[in-house]
C-alpha atoms as a PDB file:
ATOM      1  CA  UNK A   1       0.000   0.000   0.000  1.00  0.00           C
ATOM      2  CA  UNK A   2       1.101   3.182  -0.642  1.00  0.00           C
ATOM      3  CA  UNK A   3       1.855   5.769   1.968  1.00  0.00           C
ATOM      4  CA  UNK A   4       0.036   9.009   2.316  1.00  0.00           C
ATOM      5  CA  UNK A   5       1.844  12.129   2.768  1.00  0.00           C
ATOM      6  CA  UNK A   6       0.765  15.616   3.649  1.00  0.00           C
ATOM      7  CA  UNK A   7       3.595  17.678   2.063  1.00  0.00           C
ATOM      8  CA  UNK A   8       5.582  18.883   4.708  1.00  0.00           C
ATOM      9  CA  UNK A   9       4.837  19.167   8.821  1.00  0.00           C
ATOM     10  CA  UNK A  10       3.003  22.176   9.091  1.00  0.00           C
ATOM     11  CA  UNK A  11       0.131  20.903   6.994  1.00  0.00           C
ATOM     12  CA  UNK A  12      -0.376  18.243  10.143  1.00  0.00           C
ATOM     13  CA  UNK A  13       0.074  20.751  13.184  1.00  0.00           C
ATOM     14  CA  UNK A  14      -2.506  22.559  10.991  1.00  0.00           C
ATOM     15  CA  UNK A  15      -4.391  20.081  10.573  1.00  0.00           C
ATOM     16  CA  UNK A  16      -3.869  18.881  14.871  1.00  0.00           C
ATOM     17  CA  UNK A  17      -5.195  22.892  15.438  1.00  0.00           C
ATOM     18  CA  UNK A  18      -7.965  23.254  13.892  1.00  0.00           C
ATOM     19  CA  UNK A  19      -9.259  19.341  15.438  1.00  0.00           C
ATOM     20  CA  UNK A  20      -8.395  20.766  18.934  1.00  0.00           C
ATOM     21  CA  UNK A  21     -10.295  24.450  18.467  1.00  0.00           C
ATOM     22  CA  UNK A  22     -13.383  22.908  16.936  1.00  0.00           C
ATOM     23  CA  UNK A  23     -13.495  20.239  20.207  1.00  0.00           C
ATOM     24  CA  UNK A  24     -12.723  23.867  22.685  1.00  0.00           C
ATOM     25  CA  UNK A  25     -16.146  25.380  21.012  1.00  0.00           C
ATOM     26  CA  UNK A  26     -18.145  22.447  21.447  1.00  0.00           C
ATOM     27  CA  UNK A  27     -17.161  21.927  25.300  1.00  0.00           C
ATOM     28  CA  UNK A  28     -17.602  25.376  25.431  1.00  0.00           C
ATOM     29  CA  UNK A  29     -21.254  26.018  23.863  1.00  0.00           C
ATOM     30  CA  UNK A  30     -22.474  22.634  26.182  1.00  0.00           C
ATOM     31  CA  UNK A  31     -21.469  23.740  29.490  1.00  0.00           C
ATOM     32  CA  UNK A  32     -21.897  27.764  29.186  1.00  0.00           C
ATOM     33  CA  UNK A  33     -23.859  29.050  31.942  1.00  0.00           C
ATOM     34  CA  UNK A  34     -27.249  30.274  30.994  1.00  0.00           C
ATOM     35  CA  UNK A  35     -27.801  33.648  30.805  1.00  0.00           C
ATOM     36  CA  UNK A  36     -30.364  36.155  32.607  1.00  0.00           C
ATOM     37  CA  UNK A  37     -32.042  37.004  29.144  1.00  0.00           C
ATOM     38  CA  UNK A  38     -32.688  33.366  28.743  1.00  0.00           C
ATOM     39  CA  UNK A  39     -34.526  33.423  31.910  1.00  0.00           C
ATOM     40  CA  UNK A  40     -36.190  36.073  31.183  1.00  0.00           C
ATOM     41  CA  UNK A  41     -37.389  35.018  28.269  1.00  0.00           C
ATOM     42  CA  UNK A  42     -38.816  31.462  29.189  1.00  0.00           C
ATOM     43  CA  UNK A  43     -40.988  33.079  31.894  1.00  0.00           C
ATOM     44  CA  UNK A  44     -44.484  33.370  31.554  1.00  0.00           C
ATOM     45  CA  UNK A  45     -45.392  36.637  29.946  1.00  0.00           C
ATOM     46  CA  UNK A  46     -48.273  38.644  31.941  1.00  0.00           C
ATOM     47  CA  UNK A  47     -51.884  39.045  30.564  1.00  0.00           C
ATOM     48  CA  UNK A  48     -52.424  42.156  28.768  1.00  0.00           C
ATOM     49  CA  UNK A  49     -54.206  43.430  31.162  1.00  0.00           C
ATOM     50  CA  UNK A  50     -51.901  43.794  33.611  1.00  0.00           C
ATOM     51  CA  UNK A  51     -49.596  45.214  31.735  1.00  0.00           C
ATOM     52  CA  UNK A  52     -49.430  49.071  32.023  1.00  0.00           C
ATOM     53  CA  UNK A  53     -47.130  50.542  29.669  1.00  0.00           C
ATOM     54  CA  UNK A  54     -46.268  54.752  30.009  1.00  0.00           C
ATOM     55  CA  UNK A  55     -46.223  56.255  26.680  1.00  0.00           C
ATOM     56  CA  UNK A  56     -46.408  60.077  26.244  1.00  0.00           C
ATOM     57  CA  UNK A  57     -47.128  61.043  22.785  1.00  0.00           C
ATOM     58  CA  UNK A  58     -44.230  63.402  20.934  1.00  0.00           C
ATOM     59  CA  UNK A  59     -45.736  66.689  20.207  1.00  0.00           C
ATOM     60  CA  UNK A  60     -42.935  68.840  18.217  1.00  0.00           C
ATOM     61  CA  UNK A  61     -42.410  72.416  19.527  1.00  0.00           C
ATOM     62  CA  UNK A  62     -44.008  74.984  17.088  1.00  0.00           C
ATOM     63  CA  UNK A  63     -41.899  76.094  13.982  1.00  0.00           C
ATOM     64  CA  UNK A  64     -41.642  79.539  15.344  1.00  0.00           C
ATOM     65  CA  UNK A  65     -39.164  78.238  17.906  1.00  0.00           C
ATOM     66  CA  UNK A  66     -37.279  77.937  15.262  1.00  0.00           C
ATOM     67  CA  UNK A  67     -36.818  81.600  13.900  1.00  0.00           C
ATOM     68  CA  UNK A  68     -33.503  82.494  15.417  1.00  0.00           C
ATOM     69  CA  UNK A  69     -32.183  79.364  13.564  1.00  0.00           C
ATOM     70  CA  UNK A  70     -33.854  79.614  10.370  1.00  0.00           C
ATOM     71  CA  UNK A  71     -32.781  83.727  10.110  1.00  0.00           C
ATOM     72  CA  UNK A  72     -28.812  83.217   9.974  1.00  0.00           C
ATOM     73  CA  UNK A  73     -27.397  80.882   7.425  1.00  0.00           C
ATOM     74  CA  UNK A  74     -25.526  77.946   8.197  1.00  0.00           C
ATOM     75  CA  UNK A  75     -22.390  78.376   6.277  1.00  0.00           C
ATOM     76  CA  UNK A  76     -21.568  81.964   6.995  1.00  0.00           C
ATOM     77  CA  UNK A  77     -18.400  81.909   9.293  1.00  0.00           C
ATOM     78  CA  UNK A  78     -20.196  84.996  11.119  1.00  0.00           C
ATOM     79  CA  UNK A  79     -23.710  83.623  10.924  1.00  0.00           C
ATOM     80  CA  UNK A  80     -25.188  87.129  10.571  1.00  0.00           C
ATOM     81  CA  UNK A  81     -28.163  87.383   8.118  1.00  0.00           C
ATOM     82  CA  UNK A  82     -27.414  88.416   5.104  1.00  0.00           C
ATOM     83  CA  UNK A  83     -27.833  92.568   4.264  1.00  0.00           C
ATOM     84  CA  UNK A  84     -31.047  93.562   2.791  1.00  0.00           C
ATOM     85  CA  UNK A  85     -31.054  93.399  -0.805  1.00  0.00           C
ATOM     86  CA  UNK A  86     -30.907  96.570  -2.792  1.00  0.00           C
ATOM     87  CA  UNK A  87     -33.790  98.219  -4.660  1.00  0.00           C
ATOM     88  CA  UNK A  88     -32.991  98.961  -8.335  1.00  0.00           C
ATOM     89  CA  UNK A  89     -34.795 100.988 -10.400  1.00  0.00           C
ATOM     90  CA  UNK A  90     -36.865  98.635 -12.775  1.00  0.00           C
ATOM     91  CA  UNK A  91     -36.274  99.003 -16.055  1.00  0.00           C
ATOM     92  CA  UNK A  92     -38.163  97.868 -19.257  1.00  0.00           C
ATOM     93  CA  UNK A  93     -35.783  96.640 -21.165  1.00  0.00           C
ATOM     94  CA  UNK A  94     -32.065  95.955 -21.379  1.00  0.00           C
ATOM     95  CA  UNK A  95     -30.131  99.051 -22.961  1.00  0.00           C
ATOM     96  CA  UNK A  96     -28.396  97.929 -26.017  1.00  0.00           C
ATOM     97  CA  UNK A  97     -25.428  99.628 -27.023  1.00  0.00           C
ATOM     98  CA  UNK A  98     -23.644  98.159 -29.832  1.00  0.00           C
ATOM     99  CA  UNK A  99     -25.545  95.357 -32.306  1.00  0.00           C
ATOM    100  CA  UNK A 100     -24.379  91.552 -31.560  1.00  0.00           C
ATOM    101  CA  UNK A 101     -24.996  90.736 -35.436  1.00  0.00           C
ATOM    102  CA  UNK A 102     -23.082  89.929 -38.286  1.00  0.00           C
ATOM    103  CA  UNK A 103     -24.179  89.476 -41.599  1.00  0.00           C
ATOM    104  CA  UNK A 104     -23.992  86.534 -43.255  1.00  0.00           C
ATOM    105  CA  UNK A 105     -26.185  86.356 -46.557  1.00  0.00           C
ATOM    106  CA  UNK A 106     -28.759  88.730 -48.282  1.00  0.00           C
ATOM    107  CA  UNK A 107     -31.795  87.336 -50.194  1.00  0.00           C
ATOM    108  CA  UNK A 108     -33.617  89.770 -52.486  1.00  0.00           C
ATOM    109  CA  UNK A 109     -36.870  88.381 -54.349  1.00  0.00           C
ATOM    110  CA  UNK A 110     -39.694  90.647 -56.002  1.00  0.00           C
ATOM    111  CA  UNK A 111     -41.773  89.480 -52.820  1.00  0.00           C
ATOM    112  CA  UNK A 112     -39.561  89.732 -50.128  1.00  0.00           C
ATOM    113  CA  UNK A 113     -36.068  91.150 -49.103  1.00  0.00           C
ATOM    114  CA  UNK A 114     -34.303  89.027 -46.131  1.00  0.00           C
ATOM    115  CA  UNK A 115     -31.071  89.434 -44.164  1.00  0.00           C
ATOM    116  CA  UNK A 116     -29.600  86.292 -43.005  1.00  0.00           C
ATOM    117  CA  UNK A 117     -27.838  86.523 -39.935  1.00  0.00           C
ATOM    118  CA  UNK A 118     -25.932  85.277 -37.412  1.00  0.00           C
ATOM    119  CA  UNK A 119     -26.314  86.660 -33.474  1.00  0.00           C
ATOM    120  CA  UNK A 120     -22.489  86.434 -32.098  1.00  0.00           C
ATOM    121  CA  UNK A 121     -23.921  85.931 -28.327  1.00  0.00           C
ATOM    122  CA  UNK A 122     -25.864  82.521 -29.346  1.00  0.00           C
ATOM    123  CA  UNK A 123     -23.885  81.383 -32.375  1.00  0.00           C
ATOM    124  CA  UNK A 124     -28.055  81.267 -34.271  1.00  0.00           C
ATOM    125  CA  UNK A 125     -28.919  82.276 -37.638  1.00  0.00           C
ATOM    126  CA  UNK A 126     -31.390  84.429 -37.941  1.00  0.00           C
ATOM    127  CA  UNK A 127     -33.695  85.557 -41.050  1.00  0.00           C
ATOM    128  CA  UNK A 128     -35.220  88.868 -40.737  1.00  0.00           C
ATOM    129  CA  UNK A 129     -37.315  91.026 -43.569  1.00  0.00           C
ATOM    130  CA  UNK A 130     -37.061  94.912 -43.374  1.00  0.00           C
ATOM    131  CA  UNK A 131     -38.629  96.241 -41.033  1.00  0.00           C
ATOM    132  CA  UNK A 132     -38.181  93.178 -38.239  1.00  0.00           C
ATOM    133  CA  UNK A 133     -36.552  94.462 -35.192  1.00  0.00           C
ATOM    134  CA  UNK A 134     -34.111  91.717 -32.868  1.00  0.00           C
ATOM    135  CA  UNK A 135     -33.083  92.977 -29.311  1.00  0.00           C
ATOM    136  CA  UNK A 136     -34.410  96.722 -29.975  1.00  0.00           C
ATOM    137  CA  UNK A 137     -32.263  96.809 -33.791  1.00  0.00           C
ATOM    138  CA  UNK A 138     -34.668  97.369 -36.091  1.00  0.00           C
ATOM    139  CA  UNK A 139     -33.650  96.380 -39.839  1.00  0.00           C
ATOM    140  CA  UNK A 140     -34.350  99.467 -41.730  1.00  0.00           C
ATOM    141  CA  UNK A 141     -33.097  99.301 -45.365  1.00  0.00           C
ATOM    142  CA  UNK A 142     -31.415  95.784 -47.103  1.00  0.00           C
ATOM    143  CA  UNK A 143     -29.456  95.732 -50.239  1.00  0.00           C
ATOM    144  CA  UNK A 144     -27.180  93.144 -52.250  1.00  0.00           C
ATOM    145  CA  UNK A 145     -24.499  93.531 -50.035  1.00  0.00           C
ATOM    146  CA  UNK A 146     -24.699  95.709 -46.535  1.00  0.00           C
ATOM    147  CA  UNK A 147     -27.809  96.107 -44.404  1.00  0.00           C
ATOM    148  CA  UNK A 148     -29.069  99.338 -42.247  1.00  0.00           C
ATOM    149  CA  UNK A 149     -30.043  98.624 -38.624  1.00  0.00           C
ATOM    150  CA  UNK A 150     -31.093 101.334 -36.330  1.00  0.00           C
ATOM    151  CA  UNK A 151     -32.068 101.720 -32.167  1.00  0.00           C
ATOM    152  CA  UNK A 152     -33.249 104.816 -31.022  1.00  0.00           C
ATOM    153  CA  UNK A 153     -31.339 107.489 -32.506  1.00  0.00           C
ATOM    154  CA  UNK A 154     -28.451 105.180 -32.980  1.00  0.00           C
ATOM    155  CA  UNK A 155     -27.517 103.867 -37.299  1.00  0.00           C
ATOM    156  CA  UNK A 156     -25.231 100.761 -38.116  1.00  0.00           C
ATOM    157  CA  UNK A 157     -24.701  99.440 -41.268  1.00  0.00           C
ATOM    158  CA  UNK A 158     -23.545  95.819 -41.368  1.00  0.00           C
ATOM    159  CA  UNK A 159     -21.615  94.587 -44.390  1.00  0.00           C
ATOM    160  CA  UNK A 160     -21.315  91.303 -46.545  1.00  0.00           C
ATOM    161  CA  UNK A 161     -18.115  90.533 -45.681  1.00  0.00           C
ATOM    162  CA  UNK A 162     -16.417  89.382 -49.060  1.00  0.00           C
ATOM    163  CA  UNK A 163     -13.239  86.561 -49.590  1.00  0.00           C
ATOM    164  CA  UNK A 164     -10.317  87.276 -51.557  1.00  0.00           C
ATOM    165  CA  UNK A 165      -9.500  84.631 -54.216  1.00  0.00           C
ATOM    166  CA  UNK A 166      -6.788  86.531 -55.944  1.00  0.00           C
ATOM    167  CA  UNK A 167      -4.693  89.547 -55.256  1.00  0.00           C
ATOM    168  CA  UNK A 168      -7.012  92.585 -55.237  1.00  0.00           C
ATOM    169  CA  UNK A 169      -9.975  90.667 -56.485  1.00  0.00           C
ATOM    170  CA  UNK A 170     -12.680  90.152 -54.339  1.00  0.00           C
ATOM    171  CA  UNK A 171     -15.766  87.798 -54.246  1.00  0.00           C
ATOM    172  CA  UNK A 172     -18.688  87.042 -52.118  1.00  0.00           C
ATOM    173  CA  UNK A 173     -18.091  83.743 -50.549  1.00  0.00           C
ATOM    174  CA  UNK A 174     -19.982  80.847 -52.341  1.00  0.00           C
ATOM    175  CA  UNK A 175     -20.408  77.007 -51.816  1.00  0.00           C
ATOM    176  CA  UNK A 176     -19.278  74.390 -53.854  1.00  0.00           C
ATOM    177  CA  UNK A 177     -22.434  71.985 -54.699  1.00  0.00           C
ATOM    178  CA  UNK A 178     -21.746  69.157 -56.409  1.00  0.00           C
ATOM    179  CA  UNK A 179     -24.442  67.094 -58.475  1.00  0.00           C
ATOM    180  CA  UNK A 180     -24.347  63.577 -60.102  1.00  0.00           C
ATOM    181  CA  UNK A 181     -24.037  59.726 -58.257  1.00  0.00           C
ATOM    182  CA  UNK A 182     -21.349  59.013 -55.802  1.00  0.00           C
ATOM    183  CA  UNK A 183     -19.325  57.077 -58.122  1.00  0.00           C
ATOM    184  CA  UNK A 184     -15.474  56.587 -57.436  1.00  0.00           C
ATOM    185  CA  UNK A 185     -13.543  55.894 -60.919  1.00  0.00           C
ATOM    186  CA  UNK A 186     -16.468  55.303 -63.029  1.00  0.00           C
ATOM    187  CA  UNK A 187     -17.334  51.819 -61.820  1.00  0.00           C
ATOM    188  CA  UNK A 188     -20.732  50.796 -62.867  1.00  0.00           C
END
């Protein structure tokens, strides 16, 4: 027969401790003396009538005891109330200065003459006819290549800004559309 081994020695005094703590915890849990709560609870509970129990019901104090609290902020290092806020004088509308606009295409039909635009605050473009009015500007007069807003008093004349595709020549800026099929080296 063959002889088994365990590797090397500490596997058995492994092996010889964990035989000798597993017979500790079950002398242990056998013999341990029984506790007060365990004689507590094997006694006969009372009838529910005798039992009187005090409870006093939890009324919250009102929330103006809370004022003092609620009137200085938590995170302030001084935990004053903030200052009053100051009054400013309402005003209708926002006073526009200068015009947020540039001019980015005119269309000019027997019908209709519209300015396309772009508004530099939002990055939109924006199509307005003569006589339309954005943030106070009204658009007064349109041609081929500037436009006339005015606010108030105040005149600004917006132009098409033109590309240069050769020394001293200048062109409006145009895009490249190209028609026909989508075919790469005239495979068919």
């Amino acid at each position: 027969m063959k002889h088994i081994t365990f590797g090397n020695r500490l596997t058995l005094y492994l092996l010889l401790s964990c035989v000798l703590l597993a017979g500790i915890l079950s002398i242990e849990s056998t013999h341990a003396p029984r506790l007060e709560v365990d004689a507590l609870l094997e006694q006969t509970p009372a009838p529910p009538g005798e039992v009187q129990i005090s409870q006093t019901q939890y009324m919250p104090p009102p929330i103006r005891a809370f004022d003092e609290i609620l009137k200085r902020p938590l995170f302030n290092e001084s935990r004053l109330p903030p200052p009053p806020p100051e009054k400013v004088a309402a005003t209708s509308a926002p006073v526009v200065t200068h015009i947020r606009l540039k001019l980015e295409g005119v269309a000019i039909t027997p019908e209709a003459r519209i300015a396309v635009l772009r508004d530099l605050t939002t990055q939109k473009m924006l199509h307005l006819a003569e006589g339309a009015k954005h943030n106070g500007w009204e658009l007064e007069r349109l041609h081929a290549d500037r436009a006339l807003f005015k606010h108030n008093q105040q005149t600004v004349e917006l132009e098409l800004e033109l590309e240069e595709s050769a020394p001293g020549k200048k062109t409006r800026s145009t895009r490249k559309i190209q028609t026909g099929t989508n075919n790469p080296a005239g495979k068919q």
